[in-house]
N, C-alpha and C. Protein backbone atom coordinates (compact mmCIF):
# COMPACT_ATOMS: atom_id res chain seq x y z
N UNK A 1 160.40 236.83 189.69
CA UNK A 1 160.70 236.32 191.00
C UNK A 1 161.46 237.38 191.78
N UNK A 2 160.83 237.64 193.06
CA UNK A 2 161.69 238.38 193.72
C UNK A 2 162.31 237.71 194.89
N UNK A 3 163.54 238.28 194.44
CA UNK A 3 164.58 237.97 195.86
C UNK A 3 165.07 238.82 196.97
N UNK A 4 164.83 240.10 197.12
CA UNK A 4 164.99 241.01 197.75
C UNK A 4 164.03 241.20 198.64
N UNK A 5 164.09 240.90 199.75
CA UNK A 5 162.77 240.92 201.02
C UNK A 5 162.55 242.31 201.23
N UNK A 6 161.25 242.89 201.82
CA UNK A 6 160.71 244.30 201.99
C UNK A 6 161.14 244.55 203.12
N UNK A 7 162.32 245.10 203.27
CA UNK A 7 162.84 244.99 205.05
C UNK A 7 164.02 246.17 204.79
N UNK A 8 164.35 246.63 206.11
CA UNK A 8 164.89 247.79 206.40
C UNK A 8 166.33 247.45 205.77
N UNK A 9 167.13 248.63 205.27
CA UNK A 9 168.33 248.34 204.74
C UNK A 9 169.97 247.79 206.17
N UNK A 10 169.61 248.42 207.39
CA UNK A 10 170.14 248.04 208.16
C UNK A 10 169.97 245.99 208.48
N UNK A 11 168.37 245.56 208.55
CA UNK A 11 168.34 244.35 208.90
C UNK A 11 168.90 243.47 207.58
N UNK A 12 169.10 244.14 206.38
CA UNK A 12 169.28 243.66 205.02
C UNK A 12 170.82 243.68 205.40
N UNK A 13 171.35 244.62 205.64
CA UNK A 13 173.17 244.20 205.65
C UNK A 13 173.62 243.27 206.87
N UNK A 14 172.69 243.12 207.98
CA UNK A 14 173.09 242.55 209.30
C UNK A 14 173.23 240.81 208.96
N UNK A 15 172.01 240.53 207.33
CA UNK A 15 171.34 239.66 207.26
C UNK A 15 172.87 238.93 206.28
N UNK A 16 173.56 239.67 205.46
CA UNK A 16 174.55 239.49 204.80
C UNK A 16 175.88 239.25 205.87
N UNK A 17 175.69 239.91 206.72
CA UNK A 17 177.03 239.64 207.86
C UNK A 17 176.65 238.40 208.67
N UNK A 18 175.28 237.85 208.87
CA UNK A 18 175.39 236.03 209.31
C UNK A 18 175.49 235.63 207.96
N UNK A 19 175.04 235.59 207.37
CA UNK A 19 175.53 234.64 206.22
C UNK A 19 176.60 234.39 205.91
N UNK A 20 177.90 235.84 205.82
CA UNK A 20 179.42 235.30 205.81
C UNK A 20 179.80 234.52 206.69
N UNK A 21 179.21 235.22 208.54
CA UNK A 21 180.11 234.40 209.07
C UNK A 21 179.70 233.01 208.80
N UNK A 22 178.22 232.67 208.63
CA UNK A 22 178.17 231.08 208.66
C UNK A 22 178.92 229.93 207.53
N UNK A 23 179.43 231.34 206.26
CA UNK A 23 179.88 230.56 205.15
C UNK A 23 181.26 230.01 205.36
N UNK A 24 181.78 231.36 206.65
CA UNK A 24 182.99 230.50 206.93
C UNK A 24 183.76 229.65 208.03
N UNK A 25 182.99 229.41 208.42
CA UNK A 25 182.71 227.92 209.81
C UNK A 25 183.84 226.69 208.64
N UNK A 26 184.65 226.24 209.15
CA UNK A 26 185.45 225.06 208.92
C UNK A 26 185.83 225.08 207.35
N UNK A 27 186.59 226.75 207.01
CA UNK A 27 187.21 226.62 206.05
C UNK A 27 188.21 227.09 206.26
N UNK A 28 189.05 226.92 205.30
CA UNK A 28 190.62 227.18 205.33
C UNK A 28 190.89 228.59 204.44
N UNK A 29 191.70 229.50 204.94
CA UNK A 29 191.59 230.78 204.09
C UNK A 29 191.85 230.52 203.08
N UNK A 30 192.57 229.90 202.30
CA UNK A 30 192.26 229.97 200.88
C UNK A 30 190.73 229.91 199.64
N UNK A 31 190.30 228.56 201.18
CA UNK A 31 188.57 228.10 200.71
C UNK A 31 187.99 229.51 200.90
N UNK A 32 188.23 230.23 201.66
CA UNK A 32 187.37 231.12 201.90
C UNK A 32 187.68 232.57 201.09
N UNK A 33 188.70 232.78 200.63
CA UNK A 33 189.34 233.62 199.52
C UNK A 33 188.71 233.57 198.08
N UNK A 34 188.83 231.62 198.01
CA UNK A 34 188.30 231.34 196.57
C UNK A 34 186.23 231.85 196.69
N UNK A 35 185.84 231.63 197.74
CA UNK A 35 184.50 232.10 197.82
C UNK A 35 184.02 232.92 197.71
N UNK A 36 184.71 234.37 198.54
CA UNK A 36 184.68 235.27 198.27
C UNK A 36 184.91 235.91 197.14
N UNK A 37 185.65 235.64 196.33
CA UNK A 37 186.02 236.19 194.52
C UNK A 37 184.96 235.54 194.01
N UNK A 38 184.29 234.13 194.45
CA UNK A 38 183.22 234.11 193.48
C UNK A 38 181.94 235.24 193.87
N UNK A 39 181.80 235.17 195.15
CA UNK A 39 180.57 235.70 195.38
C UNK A 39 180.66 237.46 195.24
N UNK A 40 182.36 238.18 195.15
CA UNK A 40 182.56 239.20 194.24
C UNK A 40 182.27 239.56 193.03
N UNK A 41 182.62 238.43 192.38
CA UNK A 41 182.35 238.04 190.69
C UNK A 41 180.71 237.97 190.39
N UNK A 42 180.10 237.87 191.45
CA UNK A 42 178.58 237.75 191.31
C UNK A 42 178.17 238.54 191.48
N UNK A 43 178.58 239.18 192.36
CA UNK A 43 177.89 240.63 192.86
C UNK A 43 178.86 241.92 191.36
N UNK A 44 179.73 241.75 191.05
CA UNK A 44 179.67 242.63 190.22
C UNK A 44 178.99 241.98 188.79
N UNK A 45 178.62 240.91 188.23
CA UNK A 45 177.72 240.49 187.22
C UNK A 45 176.80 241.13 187.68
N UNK A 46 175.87 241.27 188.89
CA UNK A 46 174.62 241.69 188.99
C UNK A 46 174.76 243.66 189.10
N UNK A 47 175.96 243.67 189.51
CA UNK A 47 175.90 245.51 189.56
C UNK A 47 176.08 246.07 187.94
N UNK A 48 176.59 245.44 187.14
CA UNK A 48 176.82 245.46 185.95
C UNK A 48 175.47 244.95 185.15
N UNK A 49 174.74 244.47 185.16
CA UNK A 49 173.55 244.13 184.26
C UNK A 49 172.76 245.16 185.14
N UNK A 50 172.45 245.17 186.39
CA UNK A 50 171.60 246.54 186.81
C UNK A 50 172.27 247.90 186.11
N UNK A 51 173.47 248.04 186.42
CA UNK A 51 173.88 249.66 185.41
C UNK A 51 173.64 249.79 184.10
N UNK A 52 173.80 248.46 183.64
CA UNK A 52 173.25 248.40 181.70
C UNK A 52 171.58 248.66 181.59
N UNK A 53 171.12 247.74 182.21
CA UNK A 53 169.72 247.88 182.14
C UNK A 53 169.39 249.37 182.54
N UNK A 54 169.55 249.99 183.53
CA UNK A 54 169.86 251.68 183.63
C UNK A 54 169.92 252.41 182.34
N UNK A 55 170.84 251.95 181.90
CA UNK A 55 171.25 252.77 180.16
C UNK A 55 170.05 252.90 179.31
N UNK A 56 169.55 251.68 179.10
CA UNK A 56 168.96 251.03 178.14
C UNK A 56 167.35 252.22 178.49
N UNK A 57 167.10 252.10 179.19
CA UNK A 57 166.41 252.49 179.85
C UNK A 57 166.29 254.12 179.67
N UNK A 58 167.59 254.76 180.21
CA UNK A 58 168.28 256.04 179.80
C UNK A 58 167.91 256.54 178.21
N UNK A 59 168.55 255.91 177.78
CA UNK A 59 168.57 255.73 175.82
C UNK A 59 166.99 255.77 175.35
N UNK A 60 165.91 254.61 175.93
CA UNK A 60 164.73 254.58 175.95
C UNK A 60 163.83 255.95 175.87
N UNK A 61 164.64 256.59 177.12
CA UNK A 61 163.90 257.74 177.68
C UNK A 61 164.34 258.99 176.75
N UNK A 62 165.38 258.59 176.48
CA UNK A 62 166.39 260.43 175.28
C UNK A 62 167.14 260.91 176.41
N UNK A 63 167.22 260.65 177.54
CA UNK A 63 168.76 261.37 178.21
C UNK A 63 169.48 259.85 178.45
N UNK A 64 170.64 260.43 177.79
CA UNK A 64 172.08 259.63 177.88
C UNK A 64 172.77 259.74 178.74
N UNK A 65 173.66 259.00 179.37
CA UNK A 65 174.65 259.42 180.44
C UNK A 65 175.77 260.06 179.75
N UNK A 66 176.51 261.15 180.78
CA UNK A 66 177.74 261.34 179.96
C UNK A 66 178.20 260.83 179.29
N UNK A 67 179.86 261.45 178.47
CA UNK A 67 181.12 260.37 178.63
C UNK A 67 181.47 260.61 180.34
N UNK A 68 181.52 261.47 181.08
CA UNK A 68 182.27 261.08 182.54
C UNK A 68 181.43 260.30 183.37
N UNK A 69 180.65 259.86 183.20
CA UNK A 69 179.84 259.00 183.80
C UNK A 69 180.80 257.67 183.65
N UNK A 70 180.08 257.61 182.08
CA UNK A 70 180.78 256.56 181.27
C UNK A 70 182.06 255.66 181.84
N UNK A 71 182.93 256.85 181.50
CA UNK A 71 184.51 256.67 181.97
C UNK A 71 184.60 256.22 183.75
N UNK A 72 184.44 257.01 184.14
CA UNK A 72 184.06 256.60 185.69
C UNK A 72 183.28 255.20 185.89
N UNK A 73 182.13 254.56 185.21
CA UNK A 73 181.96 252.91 185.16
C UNK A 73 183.19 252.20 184.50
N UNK A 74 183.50 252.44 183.69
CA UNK A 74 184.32 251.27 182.54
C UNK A 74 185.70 251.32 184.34
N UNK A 75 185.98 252.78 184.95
CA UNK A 75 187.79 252.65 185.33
C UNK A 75 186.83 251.77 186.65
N UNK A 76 185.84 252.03 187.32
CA UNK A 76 185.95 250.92 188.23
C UNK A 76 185.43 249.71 188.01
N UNK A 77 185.61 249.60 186.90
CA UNK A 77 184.56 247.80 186.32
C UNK A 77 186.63 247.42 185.72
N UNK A 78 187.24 248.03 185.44
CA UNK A 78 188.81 247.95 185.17
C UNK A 78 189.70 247.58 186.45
N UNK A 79 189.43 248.78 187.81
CA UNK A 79 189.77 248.50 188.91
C UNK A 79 189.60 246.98 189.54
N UNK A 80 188.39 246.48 189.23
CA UNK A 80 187.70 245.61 189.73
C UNK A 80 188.32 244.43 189.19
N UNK A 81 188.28 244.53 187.86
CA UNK A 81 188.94 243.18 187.12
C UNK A 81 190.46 243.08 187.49
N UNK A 82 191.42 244.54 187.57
CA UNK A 82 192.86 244.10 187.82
C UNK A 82 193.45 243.33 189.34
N UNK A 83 191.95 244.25 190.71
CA UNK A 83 192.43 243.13 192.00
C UNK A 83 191.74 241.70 191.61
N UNK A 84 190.76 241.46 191.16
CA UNK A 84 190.72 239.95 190.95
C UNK A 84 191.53 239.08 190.35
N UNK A 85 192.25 239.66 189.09
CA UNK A 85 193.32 238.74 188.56
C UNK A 85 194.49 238.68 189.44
N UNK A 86 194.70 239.79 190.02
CA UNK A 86 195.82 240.16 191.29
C UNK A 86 195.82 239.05 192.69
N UNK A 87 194.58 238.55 192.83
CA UNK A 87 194.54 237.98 193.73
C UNK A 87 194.37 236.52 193.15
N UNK A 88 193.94 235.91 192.05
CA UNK A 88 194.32 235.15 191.41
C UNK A 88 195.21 234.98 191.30
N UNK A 89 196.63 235.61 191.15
CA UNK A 89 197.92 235.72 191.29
C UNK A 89 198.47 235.06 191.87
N UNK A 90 198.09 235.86 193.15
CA UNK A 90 198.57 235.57 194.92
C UNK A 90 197.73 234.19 195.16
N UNK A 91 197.32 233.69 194.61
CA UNK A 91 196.78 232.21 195.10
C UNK A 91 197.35 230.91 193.95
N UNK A 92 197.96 231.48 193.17
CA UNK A 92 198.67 230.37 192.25
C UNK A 92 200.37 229.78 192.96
């Protein structure tokens, strides 16, 4: 199944900027905080199974990624997890 329409990358991000604003019509910033971390949390599940599947793929082929590659995914997949608990924080 594809979900990604065949369309220019400009009308593709314009298409993501109505969708926020419409998501946040008659919410309260917190509602809209908690939404956003999910739909963060989703978007890095999906950037994270696309970079694995990459590997796999990589490995498949006989070229490996670095270790600085490596290291450079794990510190911003690390970055990523410490503002979400951070802002989990700030909302308790």
């Amino acid at each position: 199944m594809r979900l990604i329409p065949n369309t220019t990358p400009e009308l593709f991000s314009l298409s993501a900027v109505i969708v926020g604003y419409l998501l946040i019509d008659d919410m309260t910033a917190n509602e809209q905080n908690a939404l956003g971390n999910w739909l963060m949390l989703v978007g890095q599940l999906v950037s994270t199974n696309a970079y694995y599947a990459a590997v796999v793929t990589e490995r498949n082929q006989g070229n490996n990624f670095n270790d600085q590659d490596t290291l450079r995914m794990l510190e911003k997949m690390l970055k990523a997890l410490e503002k979400e608990v951070s802002d989990i924080k700030k909302n308790m």
